[in-house]
Each structure stands twice: as structure tokens, then as C-alpha cells.
C-alpha atoms as a PDB file:
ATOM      1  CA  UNK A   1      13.927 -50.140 -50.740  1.00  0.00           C
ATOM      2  CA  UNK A   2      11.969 -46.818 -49.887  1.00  0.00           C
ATOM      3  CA  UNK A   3       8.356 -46.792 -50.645  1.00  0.00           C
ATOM      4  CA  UNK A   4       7.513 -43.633 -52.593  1.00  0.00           C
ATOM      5  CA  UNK A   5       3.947 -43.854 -52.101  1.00  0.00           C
ATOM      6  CA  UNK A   6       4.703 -43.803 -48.036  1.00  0.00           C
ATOM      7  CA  UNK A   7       5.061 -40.213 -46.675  1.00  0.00           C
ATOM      8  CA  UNK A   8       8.734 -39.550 -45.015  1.00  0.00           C
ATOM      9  CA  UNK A   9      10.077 -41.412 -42.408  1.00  0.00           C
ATOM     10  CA  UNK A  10      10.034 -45.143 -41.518  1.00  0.00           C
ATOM     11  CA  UNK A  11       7.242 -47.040 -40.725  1.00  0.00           C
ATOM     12  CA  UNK A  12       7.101 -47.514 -37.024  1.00  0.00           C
ATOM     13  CA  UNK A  13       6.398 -51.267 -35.450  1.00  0.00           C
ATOM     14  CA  UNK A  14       5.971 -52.247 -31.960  1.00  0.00           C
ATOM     15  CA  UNK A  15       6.898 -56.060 -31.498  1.00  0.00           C
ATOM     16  CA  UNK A  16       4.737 -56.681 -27.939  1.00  0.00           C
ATOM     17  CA  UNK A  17       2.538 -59.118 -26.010  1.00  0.00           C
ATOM     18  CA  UNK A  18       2.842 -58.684 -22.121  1.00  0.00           C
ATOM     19  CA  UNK A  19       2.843 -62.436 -21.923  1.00  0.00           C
ATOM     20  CA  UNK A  20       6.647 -63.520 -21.527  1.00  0.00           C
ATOM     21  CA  UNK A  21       8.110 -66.015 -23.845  1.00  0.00           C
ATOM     22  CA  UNK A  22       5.602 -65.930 -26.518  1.00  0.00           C
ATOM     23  CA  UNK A  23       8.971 -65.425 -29.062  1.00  0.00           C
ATOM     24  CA  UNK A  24       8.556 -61.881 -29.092  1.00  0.00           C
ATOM     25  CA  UNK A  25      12.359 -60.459 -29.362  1.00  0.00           C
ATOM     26  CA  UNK A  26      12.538 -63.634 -31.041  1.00  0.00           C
ATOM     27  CA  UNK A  27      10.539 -62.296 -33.715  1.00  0.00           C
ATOM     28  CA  UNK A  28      11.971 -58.581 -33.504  1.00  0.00           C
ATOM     29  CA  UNK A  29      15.612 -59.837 -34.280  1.00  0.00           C
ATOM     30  CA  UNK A  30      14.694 -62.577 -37.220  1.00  0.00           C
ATOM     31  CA  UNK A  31      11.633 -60.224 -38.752  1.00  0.00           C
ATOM     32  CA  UNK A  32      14.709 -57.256 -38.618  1.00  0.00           C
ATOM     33  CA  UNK A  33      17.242 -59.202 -40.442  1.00  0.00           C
ATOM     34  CA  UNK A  34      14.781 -60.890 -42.426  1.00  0.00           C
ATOM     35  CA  UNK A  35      13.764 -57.357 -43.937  1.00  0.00           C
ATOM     36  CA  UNK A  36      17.435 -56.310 -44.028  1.00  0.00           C
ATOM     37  CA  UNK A  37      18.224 -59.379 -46.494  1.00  0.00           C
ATOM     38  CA  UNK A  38      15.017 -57.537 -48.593  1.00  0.00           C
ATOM     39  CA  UNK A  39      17.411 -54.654 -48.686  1.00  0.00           C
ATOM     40  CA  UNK A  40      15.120 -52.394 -46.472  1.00  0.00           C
ATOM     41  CA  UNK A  41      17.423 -50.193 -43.702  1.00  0.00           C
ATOM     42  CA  UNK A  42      15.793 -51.522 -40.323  1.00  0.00           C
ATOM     43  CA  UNK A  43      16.119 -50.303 -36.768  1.00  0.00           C
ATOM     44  CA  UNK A  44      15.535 -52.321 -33.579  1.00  0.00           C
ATOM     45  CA  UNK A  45      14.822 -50.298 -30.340  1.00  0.00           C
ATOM     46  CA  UNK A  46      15.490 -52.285 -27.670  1.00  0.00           C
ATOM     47  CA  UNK A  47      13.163 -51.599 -25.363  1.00  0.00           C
ATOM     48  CA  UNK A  48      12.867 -54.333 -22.429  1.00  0.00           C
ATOM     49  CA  UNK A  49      14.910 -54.083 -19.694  1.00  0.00           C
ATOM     50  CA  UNK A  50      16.268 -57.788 -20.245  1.00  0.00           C
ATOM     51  CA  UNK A  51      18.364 -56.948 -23.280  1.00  0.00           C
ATOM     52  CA  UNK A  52      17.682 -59.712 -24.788  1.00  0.00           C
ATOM     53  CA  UNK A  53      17.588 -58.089 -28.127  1.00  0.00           C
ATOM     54  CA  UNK A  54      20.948 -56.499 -27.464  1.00  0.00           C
ATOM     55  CA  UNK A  55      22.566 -59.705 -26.554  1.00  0.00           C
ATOM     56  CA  UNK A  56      21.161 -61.520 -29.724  1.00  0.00           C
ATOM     57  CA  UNK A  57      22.726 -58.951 -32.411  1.00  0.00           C
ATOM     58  CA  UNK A  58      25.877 -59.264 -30.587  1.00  0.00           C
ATOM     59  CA  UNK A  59      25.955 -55.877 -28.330  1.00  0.00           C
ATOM     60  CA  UNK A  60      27.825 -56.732 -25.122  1.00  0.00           C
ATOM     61  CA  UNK A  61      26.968 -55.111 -22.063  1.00  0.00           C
ATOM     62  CA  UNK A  62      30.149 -53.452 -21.827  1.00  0.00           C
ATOM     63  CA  UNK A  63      29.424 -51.710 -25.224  1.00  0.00           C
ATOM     64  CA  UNK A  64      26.352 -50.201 -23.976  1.00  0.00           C
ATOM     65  CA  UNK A  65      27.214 -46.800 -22.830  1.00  0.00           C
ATOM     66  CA  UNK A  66      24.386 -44.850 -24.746  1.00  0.00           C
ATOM     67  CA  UNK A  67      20.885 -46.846 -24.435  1.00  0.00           C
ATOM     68  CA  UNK A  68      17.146 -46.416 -24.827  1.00  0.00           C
ATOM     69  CA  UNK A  69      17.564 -45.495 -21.160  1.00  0.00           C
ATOM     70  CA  UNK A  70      19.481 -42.450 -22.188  1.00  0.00           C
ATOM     71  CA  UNK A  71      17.646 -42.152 -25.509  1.00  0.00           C
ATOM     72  CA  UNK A  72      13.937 -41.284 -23.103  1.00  0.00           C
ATOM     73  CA  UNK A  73      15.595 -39.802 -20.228  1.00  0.00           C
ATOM     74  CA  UNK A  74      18.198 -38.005 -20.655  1.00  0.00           C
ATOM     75  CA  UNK A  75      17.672 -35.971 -24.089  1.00  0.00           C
ATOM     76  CA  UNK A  76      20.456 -37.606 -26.001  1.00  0.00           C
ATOM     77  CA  UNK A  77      20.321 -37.315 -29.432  1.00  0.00           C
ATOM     78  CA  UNK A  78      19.241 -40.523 -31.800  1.00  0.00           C
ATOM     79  CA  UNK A  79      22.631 -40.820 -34.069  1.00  0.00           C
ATOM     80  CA  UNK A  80      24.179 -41.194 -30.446  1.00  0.00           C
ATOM     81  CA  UNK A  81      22.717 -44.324 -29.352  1.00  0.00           C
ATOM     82  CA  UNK A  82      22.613 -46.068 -32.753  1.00  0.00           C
ATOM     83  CA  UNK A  83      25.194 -48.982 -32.964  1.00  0.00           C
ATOM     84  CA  UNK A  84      25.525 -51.239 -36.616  1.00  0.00           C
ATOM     85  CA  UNK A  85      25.185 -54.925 -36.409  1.00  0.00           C
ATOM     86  CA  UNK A  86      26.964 -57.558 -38.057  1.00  0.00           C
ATOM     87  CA  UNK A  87      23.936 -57.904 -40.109  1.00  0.00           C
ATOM     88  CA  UNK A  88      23.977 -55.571 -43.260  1.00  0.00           C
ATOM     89  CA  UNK A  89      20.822 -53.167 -43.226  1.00  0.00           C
ATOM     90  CA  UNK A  90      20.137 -53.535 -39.287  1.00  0.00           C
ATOM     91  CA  UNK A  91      21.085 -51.394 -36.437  1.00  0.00           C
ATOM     92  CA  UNK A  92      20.062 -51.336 -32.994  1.00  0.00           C
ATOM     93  CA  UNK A  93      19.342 -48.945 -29.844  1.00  0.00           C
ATOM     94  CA  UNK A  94      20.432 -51.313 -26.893  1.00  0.00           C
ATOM     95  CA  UNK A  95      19.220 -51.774 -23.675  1.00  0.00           C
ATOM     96  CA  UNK A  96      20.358 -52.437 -20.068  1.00  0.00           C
ATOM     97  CA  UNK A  97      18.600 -53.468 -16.641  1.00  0.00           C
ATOM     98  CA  UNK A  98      18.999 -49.487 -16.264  1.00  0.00           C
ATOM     99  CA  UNK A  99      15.603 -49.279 -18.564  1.00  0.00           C
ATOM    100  CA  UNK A 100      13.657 -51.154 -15.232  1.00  0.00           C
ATOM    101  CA  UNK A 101      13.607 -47.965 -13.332  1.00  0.00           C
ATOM    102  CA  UNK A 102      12.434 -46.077 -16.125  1.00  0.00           C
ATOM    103  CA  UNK A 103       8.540 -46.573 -15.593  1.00  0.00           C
ATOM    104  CA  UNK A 104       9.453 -44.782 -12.072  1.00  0.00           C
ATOM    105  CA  UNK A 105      11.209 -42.031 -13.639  1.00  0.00           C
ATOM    106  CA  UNK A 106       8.669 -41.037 -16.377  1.00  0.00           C
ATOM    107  CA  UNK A 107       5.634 -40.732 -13.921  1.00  0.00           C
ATOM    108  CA  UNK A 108       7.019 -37.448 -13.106  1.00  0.00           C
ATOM    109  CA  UNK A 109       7.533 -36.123 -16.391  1.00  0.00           C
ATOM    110  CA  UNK A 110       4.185 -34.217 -18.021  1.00  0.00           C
ATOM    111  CA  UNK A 111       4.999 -35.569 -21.389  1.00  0.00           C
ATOM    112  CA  UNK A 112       5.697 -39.309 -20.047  1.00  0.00           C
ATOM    113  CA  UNK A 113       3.358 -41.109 -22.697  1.00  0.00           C
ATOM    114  CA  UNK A 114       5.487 -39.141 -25.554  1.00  0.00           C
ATOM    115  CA  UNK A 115       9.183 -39.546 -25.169  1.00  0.00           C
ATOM    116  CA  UNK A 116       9.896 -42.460 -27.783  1.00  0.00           C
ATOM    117  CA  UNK A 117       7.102 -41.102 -30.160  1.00  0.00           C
ATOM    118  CA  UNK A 118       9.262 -37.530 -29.724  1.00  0.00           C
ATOM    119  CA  UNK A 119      12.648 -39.407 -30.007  1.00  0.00           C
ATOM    120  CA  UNK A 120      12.413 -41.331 -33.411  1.00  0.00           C
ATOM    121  CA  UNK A 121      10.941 -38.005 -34.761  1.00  0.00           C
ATOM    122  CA  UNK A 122      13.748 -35.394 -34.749  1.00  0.00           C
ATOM    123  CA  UNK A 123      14.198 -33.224 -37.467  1.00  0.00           C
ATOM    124  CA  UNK A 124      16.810 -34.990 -39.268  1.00  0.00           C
ATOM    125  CA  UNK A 125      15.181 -38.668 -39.502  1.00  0.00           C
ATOM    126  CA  UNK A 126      15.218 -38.538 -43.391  1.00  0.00           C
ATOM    127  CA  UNK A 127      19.134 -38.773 -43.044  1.00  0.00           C
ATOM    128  CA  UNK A 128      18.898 -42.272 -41.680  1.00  0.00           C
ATOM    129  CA  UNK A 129      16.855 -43.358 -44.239  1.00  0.00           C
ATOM    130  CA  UNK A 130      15.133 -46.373 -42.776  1.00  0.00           C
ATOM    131  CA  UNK A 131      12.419 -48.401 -43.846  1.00  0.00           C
ATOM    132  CA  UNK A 132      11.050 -49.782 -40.862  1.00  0.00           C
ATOM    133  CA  UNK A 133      11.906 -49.377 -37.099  1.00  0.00           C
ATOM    134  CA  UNK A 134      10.544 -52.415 -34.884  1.00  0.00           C
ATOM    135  CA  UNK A 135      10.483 -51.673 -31.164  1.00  0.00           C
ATOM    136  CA  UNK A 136      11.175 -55.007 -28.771  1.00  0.00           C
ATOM    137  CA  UNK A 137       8.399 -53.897 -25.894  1.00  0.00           C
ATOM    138  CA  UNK A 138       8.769 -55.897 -22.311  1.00  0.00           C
ATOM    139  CA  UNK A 139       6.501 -58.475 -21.281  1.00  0.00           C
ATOM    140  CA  UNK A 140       4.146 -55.821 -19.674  1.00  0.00           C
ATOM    141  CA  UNK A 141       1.725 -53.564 -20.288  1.00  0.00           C
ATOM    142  CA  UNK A 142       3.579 -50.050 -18.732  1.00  0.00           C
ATOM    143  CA  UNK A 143       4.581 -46.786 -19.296  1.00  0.00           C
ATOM    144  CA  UNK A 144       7.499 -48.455 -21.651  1.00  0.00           C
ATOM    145  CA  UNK A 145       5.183 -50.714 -23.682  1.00  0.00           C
ATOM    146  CA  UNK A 146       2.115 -47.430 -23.881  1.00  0.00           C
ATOM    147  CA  UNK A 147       5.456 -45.528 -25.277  1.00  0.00           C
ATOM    148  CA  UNK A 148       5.890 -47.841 -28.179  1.00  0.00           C
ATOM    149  CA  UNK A 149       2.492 -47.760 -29.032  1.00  0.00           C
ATOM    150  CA  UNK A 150       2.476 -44.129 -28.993  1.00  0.00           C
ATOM    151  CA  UNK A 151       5.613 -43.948 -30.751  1.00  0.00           C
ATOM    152  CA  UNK A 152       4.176 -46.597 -33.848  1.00  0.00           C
ATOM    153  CA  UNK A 153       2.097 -46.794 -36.718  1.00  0.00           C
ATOM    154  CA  UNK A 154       1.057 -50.381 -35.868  1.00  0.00           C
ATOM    155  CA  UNK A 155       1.677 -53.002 -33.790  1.00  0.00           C
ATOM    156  CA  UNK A 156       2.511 -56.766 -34.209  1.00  0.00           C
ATOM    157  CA  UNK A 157       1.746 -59.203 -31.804  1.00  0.00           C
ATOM    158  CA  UNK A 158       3.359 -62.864 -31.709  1.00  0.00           C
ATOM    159  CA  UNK A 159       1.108 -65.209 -30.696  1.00  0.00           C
ATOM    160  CA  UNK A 160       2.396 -68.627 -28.661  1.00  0.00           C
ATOM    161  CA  UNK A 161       0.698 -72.020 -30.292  1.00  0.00           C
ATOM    162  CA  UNK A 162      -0.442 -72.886 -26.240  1.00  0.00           C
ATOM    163  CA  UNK A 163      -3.673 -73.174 -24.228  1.00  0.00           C
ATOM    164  CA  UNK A 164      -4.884 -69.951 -22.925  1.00  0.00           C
ATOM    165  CA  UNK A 165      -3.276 -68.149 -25.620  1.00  0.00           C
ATOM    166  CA  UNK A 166      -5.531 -65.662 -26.784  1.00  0.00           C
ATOM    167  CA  UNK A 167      -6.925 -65.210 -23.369  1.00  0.00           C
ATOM    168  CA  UNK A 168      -4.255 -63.008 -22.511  1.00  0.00           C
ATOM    169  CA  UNK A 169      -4.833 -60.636 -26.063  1.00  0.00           C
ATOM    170  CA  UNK A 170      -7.551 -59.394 -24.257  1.00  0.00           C
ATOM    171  CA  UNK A 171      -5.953 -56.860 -22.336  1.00  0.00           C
ATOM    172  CA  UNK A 172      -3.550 -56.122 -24.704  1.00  0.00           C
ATOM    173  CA  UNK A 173      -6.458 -55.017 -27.029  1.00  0.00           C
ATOM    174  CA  UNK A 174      -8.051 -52.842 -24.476  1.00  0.00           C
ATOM    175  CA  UNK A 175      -4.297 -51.117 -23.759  1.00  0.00           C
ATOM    176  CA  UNK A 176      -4.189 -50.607 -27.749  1.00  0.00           C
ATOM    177  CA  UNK A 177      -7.769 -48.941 -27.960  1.00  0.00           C
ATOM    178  CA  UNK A 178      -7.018 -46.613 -24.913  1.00  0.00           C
ATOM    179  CA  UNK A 179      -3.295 -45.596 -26.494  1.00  0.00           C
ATOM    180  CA  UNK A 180      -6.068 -45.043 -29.361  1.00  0.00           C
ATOM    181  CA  UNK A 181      -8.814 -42.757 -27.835  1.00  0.00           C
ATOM    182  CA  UNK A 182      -5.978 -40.813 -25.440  1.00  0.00           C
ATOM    183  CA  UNK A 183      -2.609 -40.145 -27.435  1.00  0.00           C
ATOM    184  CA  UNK A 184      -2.117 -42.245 -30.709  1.00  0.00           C
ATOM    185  CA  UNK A 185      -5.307 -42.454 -33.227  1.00  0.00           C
ATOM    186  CA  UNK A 186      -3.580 -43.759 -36.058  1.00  0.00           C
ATOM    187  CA  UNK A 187      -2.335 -46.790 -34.147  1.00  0.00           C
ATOM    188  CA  UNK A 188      -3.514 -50.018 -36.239  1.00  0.00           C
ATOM    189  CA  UNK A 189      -2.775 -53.940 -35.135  1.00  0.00           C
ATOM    190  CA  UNK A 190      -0.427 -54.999 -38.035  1.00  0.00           C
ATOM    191  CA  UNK A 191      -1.376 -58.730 -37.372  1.00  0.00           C
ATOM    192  CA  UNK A 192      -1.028 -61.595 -35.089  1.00  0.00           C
ATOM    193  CA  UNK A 193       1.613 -63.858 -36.069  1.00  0.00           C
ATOM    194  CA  UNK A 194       1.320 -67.394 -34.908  1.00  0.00           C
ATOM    195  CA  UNK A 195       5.214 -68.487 -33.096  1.00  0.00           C
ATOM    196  CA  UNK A 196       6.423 -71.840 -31.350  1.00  0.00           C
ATOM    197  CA  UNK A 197       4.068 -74.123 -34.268  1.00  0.00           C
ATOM    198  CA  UNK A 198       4.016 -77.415 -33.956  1.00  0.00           C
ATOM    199  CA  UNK A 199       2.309 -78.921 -36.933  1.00  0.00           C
ATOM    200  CA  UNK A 200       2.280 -82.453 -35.134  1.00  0.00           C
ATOM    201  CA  UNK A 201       0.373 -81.081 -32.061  1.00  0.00           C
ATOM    202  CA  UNK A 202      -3.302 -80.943 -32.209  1.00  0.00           C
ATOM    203  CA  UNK A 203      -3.176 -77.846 -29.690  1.00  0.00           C
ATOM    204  CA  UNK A 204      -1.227 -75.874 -31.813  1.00  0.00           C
ATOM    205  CA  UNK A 205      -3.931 -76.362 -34.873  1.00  0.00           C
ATOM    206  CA  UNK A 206      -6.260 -75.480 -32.278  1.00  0.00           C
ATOM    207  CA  UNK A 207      -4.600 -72.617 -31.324  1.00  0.00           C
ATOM    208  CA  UNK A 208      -4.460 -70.819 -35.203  1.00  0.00           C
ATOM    209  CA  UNK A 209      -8.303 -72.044 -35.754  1.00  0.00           C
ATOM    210  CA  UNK A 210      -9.540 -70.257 -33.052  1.00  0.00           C
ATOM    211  CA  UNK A 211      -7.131 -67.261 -33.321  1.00  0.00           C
ATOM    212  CA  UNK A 212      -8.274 -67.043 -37.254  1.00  0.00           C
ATOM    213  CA  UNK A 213     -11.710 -67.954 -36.434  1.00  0.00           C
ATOM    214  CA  UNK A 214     -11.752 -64.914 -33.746  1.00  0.00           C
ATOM    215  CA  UNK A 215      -8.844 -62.666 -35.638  1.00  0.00           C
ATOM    216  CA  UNK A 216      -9.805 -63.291 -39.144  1.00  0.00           C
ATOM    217  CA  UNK A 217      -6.997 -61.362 -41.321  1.00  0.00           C
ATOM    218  CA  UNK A 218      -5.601 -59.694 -38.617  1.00  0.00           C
ATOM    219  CA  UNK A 219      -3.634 -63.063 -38.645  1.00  0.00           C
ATOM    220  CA  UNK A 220      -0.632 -63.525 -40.276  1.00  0.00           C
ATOM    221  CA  UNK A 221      -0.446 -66.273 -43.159  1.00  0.00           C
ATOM    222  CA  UNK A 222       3.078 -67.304 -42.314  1.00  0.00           C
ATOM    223  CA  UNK A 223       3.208 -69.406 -39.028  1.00  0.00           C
ATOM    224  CA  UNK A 224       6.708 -69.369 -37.185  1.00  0.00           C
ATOM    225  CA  UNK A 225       7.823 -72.878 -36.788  1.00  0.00           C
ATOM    226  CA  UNK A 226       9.114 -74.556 -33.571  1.00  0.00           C
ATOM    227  CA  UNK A 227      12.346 -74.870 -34.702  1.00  0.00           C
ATOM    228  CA  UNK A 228      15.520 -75.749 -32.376  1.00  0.00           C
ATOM    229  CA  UNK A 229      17.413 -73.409 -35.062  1.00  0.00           C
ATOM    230  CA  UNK A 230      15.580 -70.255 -33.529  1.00  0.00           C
ATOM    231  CA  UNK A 231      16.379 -71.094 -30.080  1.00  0.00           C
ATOM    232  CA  UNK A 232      20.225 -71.745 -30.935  1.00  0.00           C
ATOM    233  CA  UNK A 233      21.010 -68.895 -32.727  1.00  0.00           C
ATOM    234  CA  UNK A 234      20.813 -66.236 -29.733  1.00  0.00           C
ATOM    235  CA  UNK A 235      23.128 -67.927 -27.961  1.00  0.00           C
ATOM    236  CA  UNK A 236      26.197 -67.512 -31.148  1.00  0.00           C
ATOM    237  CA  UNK A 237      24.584 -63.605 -31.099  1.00  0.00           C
ATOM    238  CA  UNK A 238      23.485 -63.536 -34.820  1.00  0.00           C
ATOM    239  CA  UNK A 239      19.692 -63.889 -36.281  1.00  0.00           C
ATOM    240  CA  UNK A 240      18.558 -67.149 -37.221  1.00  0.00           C
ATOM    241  CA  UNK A 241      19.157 -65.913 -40.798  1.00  0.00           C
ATOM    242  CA  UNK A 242      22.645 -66.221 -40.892  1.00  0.00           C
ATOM    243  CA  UNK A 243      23.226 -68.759 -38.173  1.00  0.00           C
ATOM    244  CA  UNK A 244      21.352 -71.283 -40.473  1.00  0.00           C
ATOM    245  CA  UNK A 245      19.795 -69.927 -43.722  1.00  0.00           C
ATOM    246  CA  UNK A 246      17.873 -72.909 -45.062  1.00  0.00           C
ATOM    247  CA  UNK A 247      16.564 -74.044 -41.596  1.00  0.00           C
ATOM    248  CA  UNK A 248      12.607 -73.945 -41.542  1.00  0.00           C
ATOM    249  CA  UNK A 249      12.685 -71.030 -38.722  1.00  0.00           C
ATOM    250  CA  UNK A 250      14.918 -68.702 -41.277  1.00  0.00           C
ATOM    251  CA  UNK A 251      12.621 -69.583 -43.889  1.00  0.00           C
ATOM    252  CA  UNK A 252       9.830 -67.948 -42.086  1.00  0.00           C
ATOM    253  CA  UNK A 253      10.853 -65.458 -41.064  1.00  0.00           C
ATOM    254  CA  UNK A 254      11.941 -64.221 -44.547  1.00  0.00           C
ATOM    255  CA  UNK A 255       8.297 -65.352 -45.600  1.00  0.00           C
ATOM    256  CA  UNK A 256       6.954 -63.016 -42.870  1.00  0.00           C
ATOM    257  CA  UNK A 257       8.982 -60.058 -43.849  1.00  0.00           C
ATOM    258  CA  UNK A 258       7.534 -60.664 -47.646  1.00  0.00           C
ATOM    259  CA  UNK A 259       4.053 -60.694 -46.507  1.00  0.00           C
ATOM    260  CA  UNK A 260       4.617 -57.661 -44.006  1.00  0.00           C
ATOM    261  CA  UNK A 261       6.284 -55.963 -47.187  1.00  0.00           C
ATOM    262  CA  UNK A 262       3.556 -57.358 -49.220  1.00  0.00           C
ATOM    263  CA  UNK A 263       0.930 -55.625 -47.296  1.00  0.00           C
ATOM    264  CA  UNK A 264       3.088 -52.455 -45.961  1.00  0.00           C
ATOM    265  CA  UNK A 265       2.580 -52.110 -49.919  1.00  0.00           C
ATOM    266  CA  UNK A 266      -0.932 -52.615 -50.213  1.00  0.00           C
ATOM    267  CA  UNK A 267      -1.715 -50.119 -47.401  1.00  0.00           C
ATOM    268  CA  UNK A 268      -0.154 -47.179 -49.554  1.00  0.00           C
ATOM    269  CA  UNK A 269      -1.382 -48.078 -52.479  1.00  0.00           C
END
């Protein structure tokens, strides 16, 4: 599924909001496998402290020796920390609680800003041959989340269908235009993509006027669904993809990987 018209390497996502439960590991794990079943090679780097992304793609804690912890800290090498899924296409770089004292850690270090960008750049990153790599950010705007920025091409934001919603985009913006002017030029918002929908709920159709009013294309066209499928399927440790294929959240999210594919395309064209 490489894109010949794209120069070498993946193309490099970060997944982030610093609003909490907006669906954004959610939307990491489903958009991954979604693009797997596309047949592009994905790679999710875990990158909140949680886990969360871990624990949904079935990576106990006890099978974490090697994490992103290790991956910014401690010089290990990327083909060390990699682990396969149970999903074909999709690997992951997991995450423990260790990754919370990381923001401490890297205020020391002169090239803090630039230890993921450095990371999912060594020499050899042809061999993996993937398409994409997605980073799961935490719900904040630190030195973890300013690493995946610097680290990315883009950056995708979900968006919660709730009051207030796009209030809290304004900060994120401002973060995205300083990771900009300081350390990452290229950085571009890949979209806004619209999660938790409820079609029946005037708020909700609220919530996408105003963000497409405000956003214009920078929103998505696909709209992630609330859908009780979604919030089951992290619980049995698979995506939403295989836990229940024709449910409306699966359905989605495969739309949403088309339409990222769809315009990952039209960008190299």
C-alpha cells in the first residue's frame, strides 16, 4: 500500500486534544486497524501514560518490558519496543504509568523537544515499511504531546459533539503554531474529526455547524457515531473492527481511513 509519489518513510500522525475523553485513543486504535484492513502497515505509539491504547490491542502490563518510556529515555533501539497485534498490518509501542515522570526527566535533556521526532527516524526505517504511524498523545499539552508534534507531519484532532467543544481547540492551535515557528515547520492540522455524534441531539448538529462554519475543510466529512459498539470493544482488547464489523462505529471508522487515504493521496499528487 506504499505511496510512490510520498518520499521514504511513513507518514507521521499525532492523534491529540488535551481535553480528556473526547475519543481520542478511541480513534487511534479504530483509525489504525481501520487502515490496516486497507492493507497499509500502521504503527501506534502509545504515548499517554494511561495505556489505554496498550490495553485496547491486547498488550498486558506484564508484557510491557520495552515502552515509549524506554524508547525517549533510555536510547533503545525502535525494532526493540515494537510488539504485533492480533490485528494484521498493526503494531504498537506500549506504554506504562512509567511515561508520567517522563515530562520531569526530559527538562534536563538539551534536545528534550526532539527525542520521538529522532526515534521514528533511525537509519533503517525503510525496513519496517510502514505507511502511517499514529501517535496516541495524553490529554495535555506537555513536553510528551510538543514531542509528537515535533515528531509528525500532521496532526488529527477528535472533536467531542458537546458544549464548549471548540473552546478548548484554542489552545491547542496556539501549541501547534509555536511547535511551528520553534522546531517543526512542516507540521499541518490533518483535520478535525467530529466523535461521540448523536444525530438525534440538536447539540451535537450544533456542535459540527459551528466547528465547519469556523473549521471549514479542516473538518473531516465522516462523523464518528455514538455507538455502544466503540465503547465495548476495549474492554474484549480488539478494535471495534473486528469486535463487530458491520456496527455503525466500525463503519466509520473504515470511512475515515478512506477519506484520510483519499486525501494523504491528494496531498502528493
Amino acid at each position: 500500500m506504499s505511496d510512490p509519489t510520498r518520499p521514504p518513510g511513513p507518514k507521521i500522525i499525532a492523534v491529540t486534544n488535551q481535553k480528556g475523553g473526547v475519543g481520542k485513543t478511541t480513534t487511534t486504535i479504530n483509525l489504525g486497524a481501520a487502515l490496516a484492513s486497507e492493507g497499509c502497515r500502521v504503527l501506534i505509539v502509545d504515548l499517554d501514560p494511561q495505556g489505554n491504547a496498550s490495553t485496547g490491542l491486547g498488550i498486558e502490563p506484564e508484557d510491557r518490558d520495552l515502552t515509549t518510556y524506554e524508547l525517549l529515555l533510555e536510547d533503545i533501539a525502535l525494532h526493540q519496543v515494537i510488539q504485533s497485534t492480533e490485528t494484521d498490518g498493526l503494531s504498537i509501542i506500549p506504554a506504562t504509568t512509567d511515561l508520567s515522570s517522563a515530562d520531569i526527566e526530559l527538562i534536563a535533556n538539551e534536545k528534550r523537544s526532539f527525542l520521538l521526532h529522532d526515534a521514528l527516524r533511525p537509519p533503517a526505517m525503510e525496513e519496517f515499511a510502514y505507511d502511517f504511524i499514529l501517535i496516541d498523545c495524553p490529554p495535555s499539552l506537555n513536553l510528551l504531546t510538543v514531542n509528537a508534534m515535533v515528531a509528525s507531519h500532521a496532526v488529527l484532532i477528535p472533536l467531542q459533539s458537546e458544549f464548549f467543544a471548540l473552546e478548548g481547540l484554542s489552545q491547542l492551535m496556539l501549541t501547534i503554531r509555536e511547535v511551528r515557528q520553534t522546531a517543526n515547520p512542516n507540521l499541518r492540522i490533518e483535520g478535525v474529526v467530529l466523535t461521540m455524534y448523536d444525530a438525534r441531539n440538536n447539540l451535537s448538529q450544533q456542535v459540527e455547524q459551528d466547528a465547519r462554519d469556523n473549521l471549514g475543510d479542516l473538518v473531516f466529512q465522516t462523523i464518528i457515531p455514538r455507538n455502544v459498539r466503540v465503547s465495548e470493544a476495549p474492554s474484549y482488547a480488539v478494535p471495534v473492527l473486528e469486535y463487530d464489523p458491520a456496527s455503525k462505529g466500525a463503519v466509520a471508522y473504515r470511512q475515515l481511513a478512506k477519506e484520510l487515504l483519499n486525501k494523504t493521496a491528494r496531498a502528493a499528487a
